[in-house]
N, C-alpha and C. Protein backbone atom coordinates (compact mmCIF):
# COMPACT_ATOMS: atom_id res chain seq x y z
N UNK A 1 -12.34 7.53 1.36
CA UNK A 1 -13.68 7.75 1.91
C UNK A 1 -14.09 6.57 2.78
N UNK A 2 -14.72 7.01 3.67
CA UNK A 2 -15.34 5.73 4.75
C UNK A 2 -16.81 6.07 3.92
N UNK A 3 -17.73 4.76 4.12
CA UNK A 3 -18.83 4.80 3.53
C UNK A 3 -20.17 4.17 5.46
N UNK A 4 -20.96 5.03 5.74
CA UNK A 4 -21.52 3.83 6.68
C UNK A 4 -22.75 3.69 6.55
N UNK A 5 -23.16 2.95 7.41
CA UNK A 5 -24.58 2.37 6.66
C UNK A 5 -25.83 3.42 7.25
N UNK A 6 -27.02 3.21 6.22
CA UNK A 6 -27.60 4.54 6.43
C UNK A 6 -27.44 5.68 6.02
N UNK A 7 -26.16 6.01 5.31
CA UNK A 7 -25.58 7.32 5.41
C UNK A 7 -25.48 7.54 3.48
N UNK A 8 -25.63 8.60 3.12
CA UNK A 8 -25.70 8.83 1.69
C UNK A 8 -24.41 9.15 1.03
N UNK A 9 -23.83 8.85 -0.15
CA UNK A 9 -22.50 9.65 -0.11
C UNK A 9 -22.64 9.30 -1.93
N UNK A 10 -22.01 10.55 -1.99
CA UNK A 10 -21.77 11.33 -3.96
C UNK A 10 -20.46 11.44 -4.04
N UNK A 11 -20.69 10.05 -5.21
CA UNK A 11 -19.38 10.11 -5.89
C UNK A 11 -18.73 10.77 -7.32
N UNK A 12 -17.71 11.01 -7.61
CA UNK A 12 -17.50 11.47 -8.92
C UNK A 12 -16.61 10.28 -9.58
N UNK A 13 -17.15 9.36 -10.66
CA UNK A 13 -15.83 8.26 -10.97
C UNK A 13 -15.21 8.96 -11.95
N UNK A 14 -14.32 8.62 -12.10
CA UNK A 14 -13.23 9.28 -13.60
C UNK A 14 -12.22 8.26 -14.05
N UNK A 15 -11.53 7.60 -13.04
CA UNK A 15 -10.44 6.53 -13.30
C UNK A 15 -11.31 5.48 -14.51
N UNK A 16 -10.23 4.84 -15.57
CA UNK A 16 -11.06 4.08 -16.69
C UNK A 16 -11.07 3.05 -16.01
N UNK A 17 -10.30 2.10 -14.71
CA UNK A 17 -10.85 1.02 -14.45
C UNK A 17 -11.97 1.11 -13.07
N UNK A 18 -12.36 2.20 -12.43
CA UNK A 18 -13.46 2.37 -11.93
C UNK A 18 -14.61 3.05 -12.61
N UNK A 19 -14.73 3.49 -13.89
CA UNK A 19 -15.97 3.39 -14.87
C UNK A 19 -16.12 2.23 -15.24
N UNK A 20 -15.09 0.98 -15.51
CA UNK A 20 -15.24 -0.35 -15.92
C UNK A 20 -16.43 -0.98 -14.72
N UNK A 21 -16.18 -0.64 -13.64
CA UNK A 21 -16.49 -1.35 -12.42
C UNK A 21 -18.29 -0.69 -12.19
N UNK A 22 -18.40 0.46 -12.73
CA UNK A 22 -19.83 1.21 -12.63
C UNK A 22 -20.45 0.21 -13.99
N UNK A 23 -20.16 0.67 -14.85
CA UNK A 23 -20.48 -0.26 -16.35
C UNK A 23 -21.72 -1.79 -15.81
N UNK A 24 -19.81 -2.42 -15.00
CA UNK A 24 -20.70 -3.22 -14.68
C UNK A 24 -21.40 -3.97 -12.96
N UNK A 25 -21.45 -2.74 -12.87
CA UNK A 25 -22.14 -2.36 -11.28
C UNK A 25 -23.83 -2.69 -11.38
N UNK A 26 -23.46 -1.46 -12.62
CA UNK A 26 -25.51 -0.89 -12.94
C UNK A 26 -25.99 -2.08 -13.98
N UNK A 27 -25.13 -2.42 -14.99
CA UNK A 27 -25.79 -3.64 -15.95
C UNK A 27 -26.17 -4.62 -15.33
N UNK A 28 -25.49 -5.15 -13.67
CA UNK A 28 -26.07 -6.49 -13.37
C UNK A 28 -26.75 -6.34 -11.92
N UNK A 29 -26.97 -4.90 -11.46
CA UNK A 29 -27.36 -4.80 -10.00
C UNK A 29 -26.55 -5.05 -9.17
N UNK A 30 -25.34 -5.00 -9.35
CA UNK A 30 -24.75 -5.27 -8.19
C UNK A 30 -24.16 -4.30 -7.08
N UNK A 31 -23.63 -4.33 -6.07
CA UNK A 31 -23.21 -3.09 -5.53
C UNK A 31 -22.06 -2.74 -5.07
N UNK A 32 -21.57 -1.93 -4.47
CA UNK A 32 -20.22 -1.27 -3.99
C UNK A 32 -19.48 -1.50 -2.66
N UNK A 33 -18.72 -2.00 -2.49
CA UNK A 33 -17.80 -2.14 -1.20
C UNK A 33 -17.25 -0.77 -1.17
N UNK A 34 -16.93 0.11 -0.22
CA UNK A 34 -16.57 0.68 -0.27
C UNK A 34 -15.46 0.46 1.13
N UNK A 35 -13.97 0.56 0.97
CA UNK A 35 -12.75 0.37 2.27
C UNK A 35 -11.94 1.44 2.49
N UNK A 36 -11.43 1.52 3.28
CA UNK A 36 -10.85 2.58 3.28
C UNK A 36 -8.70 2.11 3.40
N UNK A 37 -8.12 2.98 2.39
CA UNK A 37 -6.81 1.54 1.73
C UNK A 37 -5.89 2.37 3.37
N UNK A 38 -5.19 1.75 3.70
CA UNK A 38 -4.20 1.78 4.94
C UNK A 38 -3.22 2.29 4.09
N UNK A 39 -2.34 3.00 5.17
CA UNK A 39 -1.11 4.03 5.24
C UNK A 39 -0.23 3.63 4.01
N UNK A 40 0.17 3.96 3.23
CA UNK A 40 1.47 3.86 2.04
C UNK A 40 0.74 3.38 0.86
N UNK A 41 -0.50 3.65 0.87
CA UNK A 41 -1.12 3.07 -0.06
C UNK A 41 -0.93 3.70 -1.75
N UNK A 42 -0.31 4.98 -1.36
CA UNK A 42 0.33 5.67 -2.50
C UNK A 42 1.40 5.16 -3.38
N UNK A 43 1.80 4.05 -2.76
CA UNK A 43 2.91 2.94 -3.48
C UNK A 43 2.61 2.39 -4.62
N UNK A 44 1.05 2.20 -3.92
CA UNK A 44 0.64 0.73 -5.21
C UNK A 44 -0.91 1.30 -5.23
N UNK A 45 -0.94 2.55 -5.56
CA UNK A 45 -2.59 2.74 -5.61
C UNK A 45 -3.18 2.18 -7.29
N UNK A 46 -2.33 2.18 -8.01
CA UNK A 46 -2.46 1.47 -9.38
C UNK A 46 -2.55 -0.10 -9.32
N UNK A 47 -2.43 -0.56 -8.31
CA UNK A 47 -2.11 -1.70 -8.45
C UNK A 47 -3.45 -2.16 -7.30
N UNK A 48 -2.72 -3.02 -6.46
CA UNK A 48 -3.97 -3.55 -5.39
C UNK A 48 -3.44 -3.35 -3.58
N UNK A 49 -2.90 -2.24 -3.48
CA UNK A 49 -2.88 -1.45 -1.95
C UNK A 49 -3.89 -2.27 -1.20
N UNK A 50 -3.45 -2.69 0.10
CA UNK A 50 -3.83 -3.18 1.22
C UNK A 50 -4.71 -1.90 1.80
N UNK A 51 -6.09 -2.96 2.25
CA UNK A 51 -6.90 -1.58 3.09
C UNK A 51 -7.50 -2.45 3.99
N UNK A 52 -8.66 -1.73 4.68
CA UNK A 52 -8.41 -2.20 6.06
C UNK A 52 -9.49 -3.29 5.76
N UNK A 53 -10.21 -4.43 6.82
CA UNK A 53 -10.70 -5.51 6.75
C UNK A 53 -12.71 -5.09 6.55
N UNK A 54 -12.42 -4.15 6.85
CA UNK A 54 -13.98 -3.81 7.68
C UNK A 54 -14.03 -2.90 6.72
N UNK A 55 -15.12 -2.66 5.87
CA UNK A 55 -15.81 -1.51 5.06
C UNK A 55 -17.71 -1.59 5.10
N UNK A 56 -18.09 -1.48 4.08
CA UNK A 56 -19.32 -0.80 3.99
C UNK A 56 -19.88 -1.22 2.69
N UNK A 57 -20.92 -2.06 2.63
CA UNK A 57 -21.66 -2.38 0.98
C UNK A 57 -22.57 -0.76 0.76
N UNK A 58 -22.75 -0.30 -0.22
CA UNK A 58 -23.19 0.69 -0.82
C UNK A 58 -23.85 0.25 -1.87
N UNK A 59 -25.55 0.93 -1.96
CA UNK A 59 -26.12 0.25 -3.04
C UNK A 59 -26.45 1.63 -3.92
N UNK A 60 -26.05 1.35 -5.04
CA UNK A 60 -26.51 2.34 -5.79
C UNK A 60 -27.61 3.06 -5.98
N UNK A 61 -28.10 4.37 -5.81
CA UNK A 61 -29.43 4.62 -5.71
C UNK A 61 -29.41 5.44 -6.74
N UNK A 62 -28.70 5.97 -7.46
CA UNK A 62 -28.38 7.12 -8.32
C UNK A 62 -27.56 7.32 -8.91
N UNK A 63 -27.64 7.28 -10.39
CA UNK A 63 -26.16 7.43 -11.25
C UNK A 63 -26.40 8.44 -12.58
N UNK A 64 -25.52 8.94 -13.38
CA UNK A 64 -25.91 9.96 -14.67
C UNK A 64 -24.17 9.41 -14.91
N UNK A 65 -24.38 8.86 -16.21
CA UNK A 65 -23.14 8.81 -17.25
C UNK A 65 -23.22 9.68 -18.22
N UNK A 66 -21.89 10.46 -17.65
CA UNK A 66 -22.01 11.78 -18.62
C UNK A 66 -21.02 11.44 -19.59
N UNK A 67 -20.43 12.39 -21.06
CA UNK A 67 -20.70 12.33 -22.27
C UNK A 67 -19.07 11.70 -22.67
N UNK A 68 -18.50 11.97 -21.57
CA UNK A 68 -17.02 11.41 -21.58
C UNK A 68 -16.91 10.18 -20.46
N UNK A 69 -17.61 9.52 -20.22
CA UNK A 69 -17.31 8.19 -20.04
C UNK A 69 -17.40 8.52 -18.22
N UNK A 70 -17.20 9.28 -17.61
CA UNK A 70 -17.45 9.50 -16.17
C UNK A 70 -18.93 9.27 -15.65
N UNK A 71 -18.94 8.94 -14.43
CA UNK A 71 -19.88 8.96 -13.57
C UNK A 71 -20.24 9.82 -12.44
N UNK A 72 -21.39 10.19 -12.45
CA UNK A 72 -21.82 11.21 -11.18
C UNK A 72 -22.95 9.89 -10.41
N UNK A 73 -22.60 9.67 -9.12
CA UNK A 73 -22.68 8.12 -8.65
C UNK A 73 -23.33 8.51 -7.13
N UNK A 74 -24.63 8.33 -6.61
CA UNK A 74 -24.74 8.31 -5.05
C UNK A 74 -25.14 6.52 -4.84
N UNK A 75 -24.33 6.76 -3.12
CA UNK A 75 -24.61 5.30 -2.96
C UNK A 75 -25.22 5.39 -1.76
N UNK A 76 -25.87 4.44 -1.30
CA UNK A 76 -26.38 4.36 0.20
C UNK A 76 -25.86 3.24 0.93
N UNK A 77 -25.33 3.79 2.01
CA UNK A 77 -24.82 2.60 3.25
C UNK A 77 -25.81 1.59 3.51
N UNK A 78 -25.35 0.18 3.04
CA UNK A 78 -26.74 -0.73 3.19
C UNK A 78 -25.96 -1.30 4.79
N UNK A 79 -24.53 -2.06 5.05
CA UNK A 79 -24.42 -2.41 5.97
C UNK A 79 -22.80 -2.68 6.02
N UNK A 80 -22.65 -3.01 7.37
CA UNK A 80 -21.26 -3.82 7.59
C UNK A 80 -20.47 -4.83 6.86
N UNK A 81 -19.46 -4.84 6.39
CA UNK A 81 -18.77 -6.52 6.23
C UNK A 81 -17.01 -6.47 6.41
N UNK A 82 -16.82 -7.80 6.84
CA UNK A 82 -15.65 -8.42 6.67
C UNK A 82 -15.17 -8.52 5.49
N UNK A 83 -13.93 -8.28 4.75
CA UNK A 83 -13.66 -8.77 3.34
C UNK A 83 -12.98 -9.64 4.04
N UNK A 84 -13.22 -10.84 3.15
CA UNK A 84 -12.35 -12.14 3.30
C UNK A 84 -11.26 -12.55 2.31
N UNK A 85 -11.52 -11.86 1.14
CA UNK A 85 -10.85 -11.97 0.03
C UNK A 85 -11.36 -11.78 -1.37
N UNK A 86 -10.58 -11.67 -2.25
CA UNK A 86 -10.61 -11.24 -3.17
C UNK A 86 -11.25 -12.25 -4.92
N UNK A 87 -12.04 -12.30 -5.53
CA UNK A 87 -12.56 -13.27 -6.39
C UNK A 87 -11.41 -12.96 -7.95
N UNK A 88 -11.19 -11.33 -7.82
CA UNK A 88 -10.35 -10.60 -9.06
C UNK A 88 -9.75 -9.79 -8.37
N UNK A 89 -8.58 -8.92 -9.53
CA UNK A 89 -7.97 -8.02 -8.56
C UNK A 89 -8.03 -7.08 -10.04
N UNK A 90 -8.32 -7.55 -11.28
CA UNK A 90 -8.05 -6.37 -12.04
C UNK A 90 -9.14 -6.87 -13.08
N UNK A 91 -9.78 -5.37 -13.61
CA UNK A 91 -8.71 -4.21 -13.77
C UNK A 91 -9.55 -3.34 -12.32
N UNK A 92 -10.57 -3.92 -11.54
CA UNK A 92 -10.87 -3.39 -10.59
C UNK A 92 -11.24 -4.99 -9.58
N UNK A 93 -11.20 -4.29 -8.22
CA UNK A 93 -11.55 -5.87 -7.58
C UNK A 93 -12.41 -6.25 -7.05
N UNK A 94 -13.04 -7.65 -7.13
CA UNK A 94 -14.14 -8.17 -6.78
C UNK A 94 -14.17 -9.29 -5.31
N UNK A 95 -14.40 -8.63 -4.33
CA UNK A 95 -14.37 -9.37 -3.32
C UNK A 95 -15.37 -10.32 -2.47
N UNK A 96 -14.64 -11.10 -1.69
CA UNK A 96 -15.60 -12.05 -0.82
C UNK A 96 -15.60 -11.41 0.09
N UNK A 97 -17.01 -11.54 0.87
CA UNK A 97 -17.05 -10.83 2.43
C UNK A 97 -18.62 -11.31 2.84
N UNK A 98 -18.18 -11.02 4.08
CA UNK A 98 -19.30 -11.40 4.82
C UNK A 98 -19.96 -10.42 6.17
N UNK A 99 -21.46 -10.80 6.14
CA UNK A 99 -21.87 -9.12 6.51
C UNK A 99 -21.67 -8.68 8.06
N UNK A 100 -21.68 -7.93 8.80
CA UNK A 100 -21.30 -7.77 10.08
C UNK A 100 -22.64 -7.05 10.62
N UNK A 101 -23.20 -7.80 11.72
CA UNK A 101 -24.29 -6.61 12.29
C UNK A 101 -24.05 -6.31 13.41
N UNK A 102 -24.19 -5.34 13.99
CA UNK A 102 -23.78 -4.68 15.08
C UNK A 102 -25.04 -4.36 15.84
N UNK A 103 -24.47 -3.79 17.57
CA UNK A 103 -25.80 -3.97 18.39
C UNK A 103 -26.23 -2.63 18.17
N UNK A 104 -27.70 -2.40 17.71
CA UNK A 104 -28.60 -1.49 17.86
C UNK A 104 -29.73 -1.74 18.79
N UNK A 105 -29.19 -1.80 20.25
CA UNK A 105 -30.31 -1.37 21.50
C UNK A 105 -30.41 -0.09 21.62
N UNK A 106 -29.51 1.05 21.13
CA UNK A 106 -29.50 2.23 21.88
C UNK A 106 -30.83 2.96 20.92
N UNK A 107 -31.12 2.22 19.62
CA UNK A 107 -31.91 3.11 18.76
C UNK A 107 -33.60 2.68 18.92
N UNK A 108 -33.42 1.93 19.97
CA UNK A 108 -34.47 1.43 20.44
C UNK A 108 -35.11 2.30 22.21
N UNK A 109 -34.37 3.24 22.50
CA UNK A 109 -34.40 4.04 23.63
C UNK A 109 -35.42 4.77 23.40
N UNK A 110 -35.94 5.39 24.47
CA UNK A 110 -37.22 6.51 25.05
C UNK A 110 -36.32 7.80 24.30
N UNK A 111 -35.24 8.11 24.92
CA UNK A 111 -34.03 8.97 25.48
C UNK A 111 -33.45 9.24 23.89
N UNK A 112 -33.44 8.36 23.10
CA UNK A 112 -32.59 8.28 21.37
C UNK A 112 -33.15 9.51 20.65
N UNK A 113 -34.74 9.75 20.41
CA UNK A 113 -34.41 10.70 19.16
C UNK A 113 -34.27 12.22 19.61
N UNK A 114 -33.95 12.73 21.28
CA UNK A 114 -33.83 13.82 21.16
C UNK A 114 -32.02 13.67 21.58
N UNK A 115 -31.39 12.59 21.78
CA UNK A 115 -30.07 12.66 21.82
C UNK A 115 -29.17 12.98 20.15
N UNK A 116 -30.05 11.84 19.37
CA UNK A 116 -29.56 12.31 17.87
C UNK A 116 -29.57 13.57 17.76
N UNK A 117 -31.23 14.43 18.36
CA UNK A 117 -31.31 16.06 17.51
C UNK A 117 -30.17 16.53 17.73
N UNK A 118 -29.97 16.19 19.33
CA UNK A 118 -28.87 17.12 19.85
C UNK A 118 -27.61 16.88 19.24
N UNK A 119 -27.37 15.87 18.87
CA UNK A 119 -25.93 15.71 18.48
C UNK A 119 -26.42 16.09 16.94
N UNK A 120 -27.65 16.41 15.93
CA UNK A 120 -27.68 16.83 14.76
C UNK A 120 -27.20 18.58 15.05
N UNK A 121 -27.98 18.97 15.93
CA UNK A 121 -27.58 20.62 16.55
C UNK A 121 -25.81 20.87 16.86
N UNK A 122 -25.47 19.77 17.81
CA UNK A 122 -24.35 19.92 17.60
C UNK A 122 -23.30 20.35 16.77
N UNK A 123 -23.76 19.26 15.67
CA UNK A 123 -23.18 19.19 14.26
C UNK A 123 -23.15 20.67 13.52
N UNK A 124 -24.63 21.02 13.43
CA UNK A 124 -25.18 21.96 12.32
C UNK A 124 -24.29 23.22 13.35
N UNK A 125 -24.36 23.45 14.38
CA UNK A 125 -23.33 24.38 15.16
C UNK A 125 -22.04 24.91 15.00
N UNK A 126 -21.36 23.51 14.78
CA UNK A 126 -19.91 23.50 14.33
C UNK A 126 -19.50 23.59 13.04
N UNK A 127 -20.48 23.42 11.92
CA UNK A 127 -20.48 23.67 10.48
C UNK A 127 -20.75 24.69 10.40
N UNK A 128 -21.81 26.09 10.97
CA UNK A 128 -21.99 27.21 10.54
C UNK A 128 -20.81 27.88 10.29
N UNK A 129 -20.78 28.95 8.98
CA UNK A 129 -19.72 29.56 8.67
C UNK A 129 -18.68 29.17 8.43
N UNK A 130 -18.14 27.95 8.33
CA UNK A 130 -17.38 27.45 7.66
C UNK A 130 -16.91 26.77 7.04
N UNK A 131 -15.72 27.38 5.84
CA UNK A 131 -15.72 27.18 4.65
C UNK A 131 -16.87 26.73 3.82
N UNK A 132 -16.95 25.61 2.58
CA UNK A 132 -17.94 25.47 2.32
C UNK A 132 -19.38 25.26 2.68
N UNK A 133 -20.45 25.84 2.24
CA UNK A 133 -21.64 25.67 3.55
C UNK A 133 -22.08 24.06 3.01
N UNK A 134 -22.75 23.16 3.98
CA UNK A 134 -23.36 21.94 4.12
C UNK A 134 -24.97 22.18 3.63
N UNK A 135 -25.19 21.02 2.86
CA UNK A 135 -26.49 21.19 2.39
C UNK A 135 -26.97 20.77 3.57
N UNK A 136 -27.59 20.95 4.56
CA UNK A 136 -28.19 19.61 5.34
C UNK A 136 -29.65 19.42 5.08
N UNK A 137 -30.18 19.93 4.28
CA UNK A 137 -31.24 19.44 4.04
C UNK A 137 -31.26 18.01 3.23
N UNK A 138 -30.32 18.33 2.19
CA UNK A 138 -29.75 17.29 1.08
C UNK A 138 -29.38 16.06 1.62
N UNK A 139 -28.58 16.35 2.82
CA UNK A 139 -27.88 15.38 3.93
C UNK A 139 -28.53 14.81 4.45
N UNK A 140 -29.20 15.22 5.39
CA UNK A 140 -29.98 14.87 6.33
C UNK A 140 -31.35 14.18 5.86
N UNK A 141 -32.10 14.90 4.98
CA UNK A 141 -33.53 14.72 4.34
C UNK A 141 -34.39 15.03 5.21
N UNK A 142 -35.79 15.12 5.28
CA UNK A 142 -36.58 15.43 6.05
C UNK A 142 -37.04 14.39 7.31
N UNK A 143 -36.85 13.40 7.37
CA UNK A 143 -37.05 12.56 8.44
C UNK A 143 -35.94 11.39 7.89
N UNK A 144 -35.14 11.18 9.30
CA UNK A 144 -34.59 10.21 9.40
C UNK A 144 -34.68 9.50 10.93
N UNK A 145 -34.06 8.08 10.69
CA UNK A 145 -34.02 7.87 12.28
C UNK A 145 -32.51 7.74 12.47
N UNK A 146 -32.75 7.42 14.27
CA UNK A 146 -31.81 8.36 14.99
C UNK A 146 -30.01 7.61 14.37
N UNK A 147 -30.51 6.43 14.42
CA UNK A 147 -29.18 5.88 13.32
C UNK A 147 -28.51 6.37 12.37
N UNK A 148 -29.24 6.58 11.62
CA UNK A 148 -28.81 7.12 10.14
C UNK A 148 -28.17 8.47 10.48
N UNK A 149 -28.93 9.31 11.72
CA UNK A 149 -28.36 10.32 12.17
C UNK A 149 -26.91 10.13 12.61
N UNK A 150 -26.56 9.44 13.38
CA UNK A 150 -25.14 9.20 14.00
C UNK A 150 -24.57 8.66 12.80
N UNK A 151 -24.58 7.93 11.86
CA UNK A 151 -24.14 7.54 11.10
C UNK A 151 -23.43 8.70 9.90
N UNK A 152 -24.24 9.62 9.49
CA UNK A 152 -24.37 10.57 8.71
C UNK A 152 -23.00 11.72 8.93
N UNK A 153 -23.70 12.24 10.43
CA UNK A 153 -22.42 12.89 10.83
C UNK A 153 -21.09 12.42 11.11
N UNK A 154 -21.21 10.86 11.36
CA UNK A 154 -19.38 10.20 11.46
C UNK A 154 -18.88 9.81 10.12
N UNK A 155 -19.99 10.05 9.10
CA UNK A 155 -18.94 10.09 7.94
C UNK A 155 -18.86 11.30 7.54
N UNK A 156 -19.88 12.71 7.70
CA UNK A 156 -19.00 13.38 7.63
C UNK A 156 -18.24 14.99 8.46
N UNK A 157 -18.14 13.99 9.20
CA UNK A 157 -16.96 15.05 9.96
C UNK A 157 -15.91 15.40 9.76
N UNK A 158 -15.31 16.09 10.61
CA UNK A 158 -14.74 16.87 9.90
C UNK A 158 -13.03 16.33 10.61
N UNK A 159 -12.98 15.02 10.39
CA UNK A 159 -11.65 14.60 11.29
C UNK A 159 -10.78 13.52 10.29
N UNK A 160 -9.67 13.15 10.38
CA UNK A 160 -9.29 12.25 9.61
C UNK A 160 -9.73 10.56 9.17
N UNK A 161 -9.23 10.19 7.90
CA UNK A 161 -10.17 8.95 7.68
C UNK A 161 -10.16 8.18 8.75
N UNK A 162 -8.96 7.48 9.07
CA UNK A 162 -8.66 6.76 10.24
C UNK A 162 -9.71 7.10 11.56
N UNK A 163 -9.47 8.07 11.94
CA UNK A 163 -10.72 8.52 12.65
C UNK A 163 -12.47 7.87 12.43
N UNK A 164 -12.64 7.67 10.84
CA UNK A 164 -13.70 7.50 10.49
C UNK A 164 -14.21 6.15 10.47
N UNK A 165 -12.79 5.45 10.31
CA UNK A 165 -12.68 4.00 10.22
C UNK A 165 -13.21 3.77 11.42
N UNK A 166 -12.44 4.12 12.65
CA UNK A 166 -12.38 3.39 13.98
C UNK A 166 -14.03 3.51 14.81
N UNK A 167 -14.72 4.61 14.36
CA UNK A 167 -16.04 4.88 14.44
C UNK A 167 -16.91 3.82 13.78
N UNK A 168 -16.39 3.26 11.84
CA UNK A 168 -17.46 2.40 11.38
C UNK A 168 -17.13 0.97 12.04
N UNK A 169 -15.81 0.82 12.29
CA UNK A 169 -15.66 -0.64 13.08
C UNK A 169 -16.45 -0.91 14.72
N UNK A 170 -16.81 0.49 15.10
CA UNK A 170 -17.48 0.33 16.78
C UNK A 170 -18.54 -0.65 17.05
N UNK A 171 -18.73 -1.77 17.78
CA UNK A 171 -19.57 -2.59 17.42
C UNK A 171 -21.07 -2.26 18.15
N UNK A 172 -21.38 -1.14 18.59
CA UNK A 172 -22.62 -0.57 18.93
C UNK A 172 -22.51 0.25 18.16
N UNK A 173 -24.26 0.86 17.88
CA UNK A 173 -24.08 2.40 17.35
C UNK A 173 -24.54 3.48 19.06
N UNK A 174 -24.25 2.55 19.98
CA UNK A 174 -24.34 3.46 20.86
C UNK A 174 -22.61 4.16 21.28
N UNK A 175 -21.72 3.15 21.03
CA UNK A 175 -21.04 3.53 21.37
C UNK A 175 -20.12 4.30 20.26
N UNK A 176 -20.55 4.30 18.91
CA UNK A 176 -20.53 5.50 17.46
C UNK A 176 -21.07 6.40 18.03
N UNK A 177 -22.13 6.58 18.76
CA UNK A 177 -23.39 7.79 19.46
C UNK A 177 -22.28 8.51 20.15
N UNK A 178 -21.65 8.03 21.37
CA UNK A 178 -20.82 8.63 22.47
C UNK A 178 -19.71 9.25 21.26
N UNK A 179 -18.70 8.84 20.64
CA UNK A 179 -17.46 8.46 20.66
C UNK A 179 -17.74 10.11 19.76
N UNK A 180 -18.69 10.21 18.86
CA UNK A 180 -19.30 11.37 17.80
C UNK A 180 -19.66 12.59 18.96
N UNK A 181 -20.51 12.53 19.65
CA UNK A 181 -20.86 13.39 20.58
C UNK A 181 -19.49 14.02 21.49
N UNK A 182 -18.56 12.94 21.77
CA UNK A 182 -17.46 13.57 22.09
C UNK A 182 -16.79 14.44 21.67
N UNK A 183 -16.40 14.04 20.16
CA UNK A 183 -15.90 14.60 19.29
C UNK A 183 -16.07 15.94 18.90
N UNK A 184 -17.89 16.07 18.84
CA UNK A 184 -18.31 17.17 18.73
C UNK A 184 -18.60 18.20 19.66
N UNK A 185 -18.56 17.52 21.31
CA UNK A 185 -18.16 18.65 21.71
C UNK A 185 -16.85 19.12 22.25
N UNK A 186 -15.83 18.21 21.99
CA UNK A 186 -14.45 18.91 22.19
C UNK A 186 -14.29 19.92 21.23
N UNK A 187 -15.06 19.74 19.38
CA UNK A 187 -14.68 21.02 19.11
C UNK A 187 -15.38 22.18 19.59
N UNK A 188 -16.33 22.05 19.85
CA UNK A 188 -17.05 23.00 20.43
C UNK A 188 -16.90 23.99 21.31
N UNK A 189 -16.44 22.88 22.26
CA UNK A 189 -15.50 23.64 23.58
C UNK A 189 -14.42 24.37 22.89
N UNK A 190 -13.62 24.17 21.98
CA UNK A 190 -12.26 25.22 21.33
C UNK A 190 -13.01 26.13 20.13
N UNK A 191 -14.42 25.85 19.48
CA UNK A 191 -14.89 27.67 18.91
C UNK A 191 -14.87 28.36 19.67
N UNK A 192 -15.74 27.80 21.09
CA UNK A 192 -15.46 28.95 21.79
C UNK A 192 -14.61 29.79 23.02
N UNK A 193 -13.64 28.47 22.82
CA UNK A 193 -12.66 29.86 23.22
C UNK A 193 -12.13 30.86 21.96
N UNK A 194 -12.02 30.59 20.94
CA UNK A 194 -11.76 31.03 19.82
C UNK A 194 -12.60 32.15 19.54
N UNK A 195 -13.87 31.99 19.88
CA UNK A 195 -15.05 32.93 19.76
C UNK A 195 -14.64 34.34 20.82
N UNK A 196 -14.43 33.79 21.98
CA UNK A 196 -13.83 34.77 23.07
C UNK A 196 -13.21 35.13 22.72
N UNK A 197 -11.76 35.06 22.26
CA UNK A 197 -10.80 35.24 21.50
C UNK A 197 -10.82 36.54 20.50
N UNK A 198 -11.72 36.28 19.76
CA UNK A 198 -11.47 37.07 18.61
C UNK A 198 -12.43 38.13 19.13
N UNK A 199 -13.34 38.09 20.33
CA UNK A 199 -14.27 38.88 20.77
C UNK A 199 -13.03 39.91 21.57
N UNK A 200 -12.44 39.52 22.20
CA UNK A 200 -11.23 40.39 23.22
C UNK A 200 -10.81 40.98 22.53
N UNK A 201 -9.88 40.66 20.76
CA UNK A 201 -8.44 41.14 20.28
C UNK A 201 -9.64 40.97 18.76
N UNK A 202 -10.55 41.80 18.68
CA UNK A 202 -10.65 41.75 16.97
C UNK A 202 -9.79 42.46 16.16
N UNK A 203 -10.35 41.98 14.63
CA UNK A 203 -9.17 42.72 13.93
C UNK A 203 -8.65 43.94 13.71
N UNK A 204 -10.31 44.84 14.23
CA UNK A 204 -9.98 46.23 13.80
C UNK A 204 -9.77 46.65 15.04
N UNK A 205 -8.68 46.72 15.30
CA UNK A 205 -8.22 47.63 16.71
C UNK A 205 -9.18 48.64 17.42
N UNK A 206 -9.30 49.47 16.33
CA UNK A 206 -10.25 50.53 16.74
C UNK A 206 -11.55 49.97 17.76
N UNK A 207 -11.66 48.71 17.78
CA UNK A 207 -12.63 48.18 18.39
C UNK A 207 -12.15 47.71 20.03
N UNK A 208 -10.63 47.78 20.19
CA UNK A 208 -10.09 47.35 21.34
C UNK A 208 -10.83 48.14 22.71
């Protein structure tokens, strides 16, 4: 999972040394790095897999420890950081880092909160009808600003992590703004040829 700031995200813990790490998350206030681990990480995911430099502090806003020792966990994107290194590595790890802020001129624009809608329309466009439906009310909430908006949809889109990474490392959120808007309308542009598509050759012949 990429985590970014602004952006809400529900976790399920189950592993016994990441309930260790909630335990003592919530007993002392502290909060969540969240990274995303680099390629082969399936080697040594028990162990301490290399991930990438740049992640996301997450502060706990919401937790329920249910009756077998798991967690139902939301966190909120507080901001950027560097990990510099590591303080522990087991039985979960505790790192050094330092915070990263990035340029927000674009959320300061005339032009910003009807570019977010549009790229929220965008979004809500390319999610209709498929597969699972999106809460976006849940998502979104009733007022946000235009940040949290771009933020929201680049974590969750619908593209690979790596993808997600290279978006939370962008050092504007104007240029997260573009790079998302692109994204969303290249798929856009292929529903609908797809849409045409299935409009020409539907399934029931009888309709040819």
């Amino acid at each position: 999972m990429v985590l970014f700031p602004k952006a809400v995200l529900a976790l399920h813990v189950f592993e016994p040394r990441y309930r260790l790490m909630m335990d003592e998350v919530i007993q002392r206030g502290q909060s969540i790095c969240m990274a995303l681990l680099k390629p082969g990480w399936e080697a040594d995911y028990y162990g301490s897999p290399e991930m990438h430099a740049i992640g996301c502090v997450g502060k706990v806003v919401g937790h329920q420890l249910l009756e077998d020792g798991r967690y139902n966990v939301t966190l909120h994107g507080e901001y950027k950081v560097t990990i510099e290194g590591f303080e522990r590595d087991h039985p979960f790890r505790i790192g050094r880092m330092s915070r990263l802020d990035e340029d927000e001129g674009w959320c300061g624009r005339g032009s910003t909160p009807n570019e977010s809608q549009e790229l929220l329309a965008m979004f809500r466009r390319f999610h209709e009808g498929k597969g699972a439906a999106l809460d976006f009310a849940a998502i979104f909430g009733a007022q946000m600003e235009a940040d949290a908006i771009v933020n929201t949809i680049a974590m969750n889109l619908n593209v690979e992590p790596a993808v997600k990474q290279q978006l939370l490392e962008m050092e504007s959120t104007e240029l997260r703004y573009r790079a998302v808007h692109r994204v969303l309308a290249d798929a856009s542009a292929t529903q609908d040829v797809l849409d045409g598509a299935r409009h020409r050759f539907p399934t029931d012949r009888r309709e040819n």
